[in-house]
N, C-alpha and C. Protein backbone atom coordinates (compact mmCIF):
# COMPACT_ATOMS: atom_id res chain seq x y z
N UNK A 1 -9.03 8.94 -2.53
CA UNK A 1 -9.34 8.14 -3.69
C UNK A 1 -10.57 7.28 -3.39
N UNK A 2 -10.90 6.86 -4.53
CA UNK A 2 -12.43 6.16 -4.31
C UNK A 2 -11.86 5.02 -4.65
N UNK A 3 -13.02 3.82 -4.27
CA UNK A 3 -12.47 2.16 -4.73
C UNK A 3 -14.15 1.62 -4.42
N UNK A 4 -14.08 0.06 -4.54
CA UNK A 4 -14.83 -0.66 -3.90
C UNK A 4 -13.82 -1.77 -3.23
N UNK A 5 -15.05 -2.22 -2.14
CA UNK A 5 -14.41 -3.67 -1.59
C UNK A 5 -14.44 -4.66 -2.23
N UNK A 6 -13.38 -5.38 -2.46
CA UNK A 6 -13.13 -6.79 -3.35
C UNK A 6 -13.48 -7.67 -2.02
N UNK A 7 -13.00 -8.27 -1.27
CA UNK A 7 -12.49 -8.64 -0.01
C UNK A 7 -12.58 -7.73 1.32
N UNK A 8 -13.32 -8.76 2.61
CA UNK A 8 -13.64 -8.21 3.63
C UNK A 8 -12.28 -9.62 4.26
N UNK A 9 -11.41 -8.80 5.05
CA UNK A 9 -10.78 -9.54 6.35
C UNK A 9 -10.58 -9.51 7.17
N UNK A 10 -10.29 -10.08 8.07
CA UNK A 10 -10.05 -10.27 9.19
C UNK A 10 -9.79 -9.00 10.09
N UNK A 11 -10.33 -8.31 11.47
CA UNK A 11 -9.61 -7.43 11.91
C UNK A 11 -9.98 -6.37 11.34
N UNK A 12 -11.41 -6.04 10.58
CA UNK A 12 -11.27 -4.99 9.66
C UNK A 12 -10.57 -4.20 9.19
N UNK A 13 -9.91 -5.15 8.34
CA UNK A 13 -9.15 -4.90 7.01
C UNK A 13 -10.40 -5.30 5.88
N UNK A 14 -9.21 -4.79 4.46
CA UNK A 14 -10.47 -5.20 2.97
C UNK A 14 -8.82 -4.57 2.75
N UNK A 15 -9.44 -5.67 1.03
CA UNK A 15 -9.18 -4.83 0.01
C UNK A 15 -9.61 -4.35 -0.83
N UNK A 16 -9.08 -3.63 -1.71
CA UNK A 16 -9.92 -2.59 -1.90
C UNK A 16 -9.86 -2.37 -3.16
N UNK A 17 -10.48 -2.57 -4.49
CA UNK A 17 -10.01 -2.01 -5.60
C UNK A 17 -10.16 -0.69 -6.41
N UNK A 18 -8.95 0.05 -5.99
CA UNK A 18 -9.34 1.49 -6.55
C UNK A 18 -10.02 1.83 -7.81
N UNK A 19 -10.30 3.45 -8.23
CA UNK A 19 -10.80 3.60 -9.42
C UNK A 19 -9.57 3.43 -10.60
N UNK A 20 -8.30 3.63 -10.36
CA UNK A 20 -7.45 3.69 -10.94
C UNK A 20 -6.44 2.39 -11.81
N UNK A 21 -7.20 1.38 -10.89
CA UNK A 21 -6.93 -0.16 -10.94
C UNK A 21 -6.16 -0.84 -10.09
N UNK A 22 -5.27 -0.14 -9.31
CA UNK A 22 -4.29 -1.08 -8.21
C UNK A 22 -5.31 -1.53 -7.21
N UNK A 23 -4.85 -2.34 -6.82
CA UNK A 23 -5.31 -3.32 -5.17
C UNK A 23 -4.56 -3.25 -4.14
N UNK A 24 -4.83 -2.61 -3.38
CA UNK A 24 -4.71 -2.01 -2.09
C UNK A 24 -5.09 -2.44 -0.75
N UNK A 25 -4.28 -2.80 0.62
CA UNK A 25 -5.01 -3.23 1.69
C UNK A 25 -5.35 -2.16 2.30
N UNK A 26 -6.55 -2.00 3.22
CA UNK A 26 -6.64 -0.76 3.36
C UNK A 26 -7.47 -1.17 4.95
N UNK A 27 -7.03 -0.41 6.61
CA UNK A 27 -8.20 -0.39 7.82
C UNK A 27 -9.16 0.41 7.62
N UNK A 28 -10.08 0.09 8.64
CA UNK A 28 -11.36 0.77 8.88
C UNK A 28 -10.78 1.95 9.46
N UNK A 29 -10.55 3.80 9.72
CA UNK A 29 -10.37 4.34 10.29
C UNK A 29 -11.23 4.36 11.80
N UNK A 30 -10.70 5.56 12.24
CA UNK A 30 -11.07 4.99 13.85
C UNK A 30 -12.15 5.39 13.97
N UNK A 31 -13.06 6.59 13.37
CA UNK A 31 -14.18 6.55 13.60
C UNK A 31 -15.24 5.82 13.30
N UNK A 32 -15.11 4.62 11.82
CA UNK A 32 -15.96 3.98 11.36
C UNK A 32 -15.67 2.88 12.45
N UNK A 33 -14.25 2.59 13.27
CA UNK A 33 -14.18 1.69 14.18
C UNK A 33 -15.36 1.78 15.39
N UNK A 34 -14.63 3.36 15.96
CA UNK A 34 -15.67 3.64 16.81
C UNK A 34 -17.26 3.70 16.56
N UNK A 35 -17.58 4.09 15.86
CA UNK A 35 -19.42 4.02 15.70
C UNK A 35 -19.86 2.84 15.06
N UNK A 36 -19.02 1.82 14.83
CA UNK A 36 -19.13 0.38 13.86
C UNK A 36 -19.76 0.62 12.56
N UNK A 37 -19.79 1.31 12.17
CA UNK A 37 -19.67 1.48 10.34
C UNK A 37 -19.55 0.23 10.02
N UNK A 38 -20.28 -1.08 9.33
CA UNK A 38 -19.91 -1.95 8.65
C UNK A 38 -19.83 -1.70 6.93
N UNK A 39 -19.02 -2.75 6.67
CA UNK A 39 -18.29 -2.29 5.07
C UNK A 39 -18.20 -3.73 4.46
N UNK A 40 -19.12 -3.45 3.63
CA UNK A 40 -19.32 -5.42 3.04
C UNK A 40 -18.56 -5.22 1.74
N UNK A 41 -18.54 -6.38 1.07
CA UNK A 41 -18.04 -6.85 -0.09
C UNK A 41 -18.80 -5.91 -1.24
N UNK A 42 -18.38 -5.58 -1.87
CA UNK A 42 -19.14 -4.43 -3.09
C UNK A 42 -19.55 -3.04 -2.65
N UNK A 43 -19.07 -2.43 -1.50
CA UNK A 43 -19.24 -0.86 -1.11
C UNK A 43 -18.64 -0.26 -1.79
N UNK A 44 -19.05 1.04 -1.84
CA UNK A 44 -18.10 1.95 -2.70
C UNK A 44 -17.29 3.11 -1.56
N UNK A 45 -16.42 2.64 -1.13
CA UNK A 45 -15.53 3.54 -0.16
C UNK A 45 -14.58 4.87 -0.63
N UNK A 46 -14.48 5.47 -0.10
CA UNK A 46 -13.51 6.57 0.42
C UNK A 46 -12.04 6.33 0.76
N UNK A 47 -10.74 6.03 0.70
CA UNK A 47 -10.11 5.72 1.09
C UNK A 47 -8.57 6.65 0.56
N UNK A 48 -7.98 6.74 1.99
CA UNK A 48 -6.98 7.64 2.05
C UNK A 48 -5.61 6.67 2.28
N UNK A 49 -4.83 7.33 1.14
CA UNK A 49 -3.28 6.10 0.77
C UNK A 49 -2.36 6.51 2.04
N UNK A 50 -1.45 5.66 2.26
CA UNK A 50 -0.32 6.47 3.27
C UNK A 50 0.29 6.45 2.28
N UNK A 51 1.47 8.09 3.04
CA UNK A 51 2.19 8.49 1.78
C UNK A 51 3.39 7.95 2.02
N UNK A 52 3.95 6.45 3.01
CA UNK A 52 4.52 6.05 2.88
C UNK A 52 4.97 4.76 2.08
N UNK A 53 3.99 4.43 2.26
CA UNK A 53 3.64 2.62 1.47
C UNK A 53 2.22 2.54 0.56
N UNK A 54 2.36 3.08 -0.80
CA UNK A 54 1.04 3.28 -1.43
C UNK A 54 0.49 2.04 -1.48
N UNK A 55 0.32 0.90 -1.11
CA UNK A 55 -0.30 -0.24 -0.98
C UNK A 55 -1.25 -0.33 -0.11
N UNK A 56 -1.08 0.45 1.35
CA UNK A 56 -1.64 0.46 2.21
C UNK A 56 -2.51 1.90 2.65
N UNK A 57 -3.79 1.35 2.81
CA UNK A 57 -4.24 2.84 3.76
C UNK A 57 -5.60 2.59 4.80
N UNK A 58 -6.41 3.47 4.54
CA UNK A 58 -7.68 3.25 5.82
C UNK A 58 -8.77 3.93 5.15
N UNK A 59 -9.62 3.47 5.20
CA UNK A 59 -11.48 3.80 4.84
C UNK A 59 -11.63 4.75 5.78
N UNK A 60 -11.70 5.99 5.07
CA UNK A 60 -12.58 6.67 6.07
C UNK A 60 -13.93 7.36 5.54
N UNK A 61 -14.60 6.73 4.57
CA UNK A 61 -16.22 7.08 4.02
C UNK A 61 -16.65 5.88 3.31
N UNK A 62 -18.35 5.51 3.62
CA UNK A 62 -18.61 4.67 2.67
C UNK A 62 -19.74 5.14 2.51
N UNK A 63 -19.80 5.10 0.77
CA UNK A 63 -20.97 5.61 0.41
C UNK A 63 -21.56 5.25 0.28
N UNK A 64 -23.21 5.76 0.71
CA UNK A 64 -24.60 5.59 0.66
C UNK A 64 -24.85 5.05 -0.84
């Protein structure tokens, strides 16, 4: 699913507001961890839900 960042926190976390309208906390996955990908306030991200707790998931694209 696609979103933007509302909120940058702590620990790279954000939240995130999808296209769909919910608000979502969502990590940096590990590769944007590893190569430091920064992700500011108003990006338009990539982000994959867990299919356990749809509240929560992890960035793993931000688009150009």
């Amino acid at each position: 699913m696609e979103g933007v960042v509302q909120e940058v926190l702590p620990d790279r976390n954000y939240r995130i507001l999808l296209e769909n309208g919910h608000t979502i906390l969502a990590y940096a996955a590990g590769k944007m961890s590893k190569f430091k990908i920064r992700v500011l306030e108003g990006d338009r991200v990539t982000v994959v839900l867990s299919p356990y707790d749809l509240t929560r998931g992890r960035v793993v694209y931000r688009h150009k």
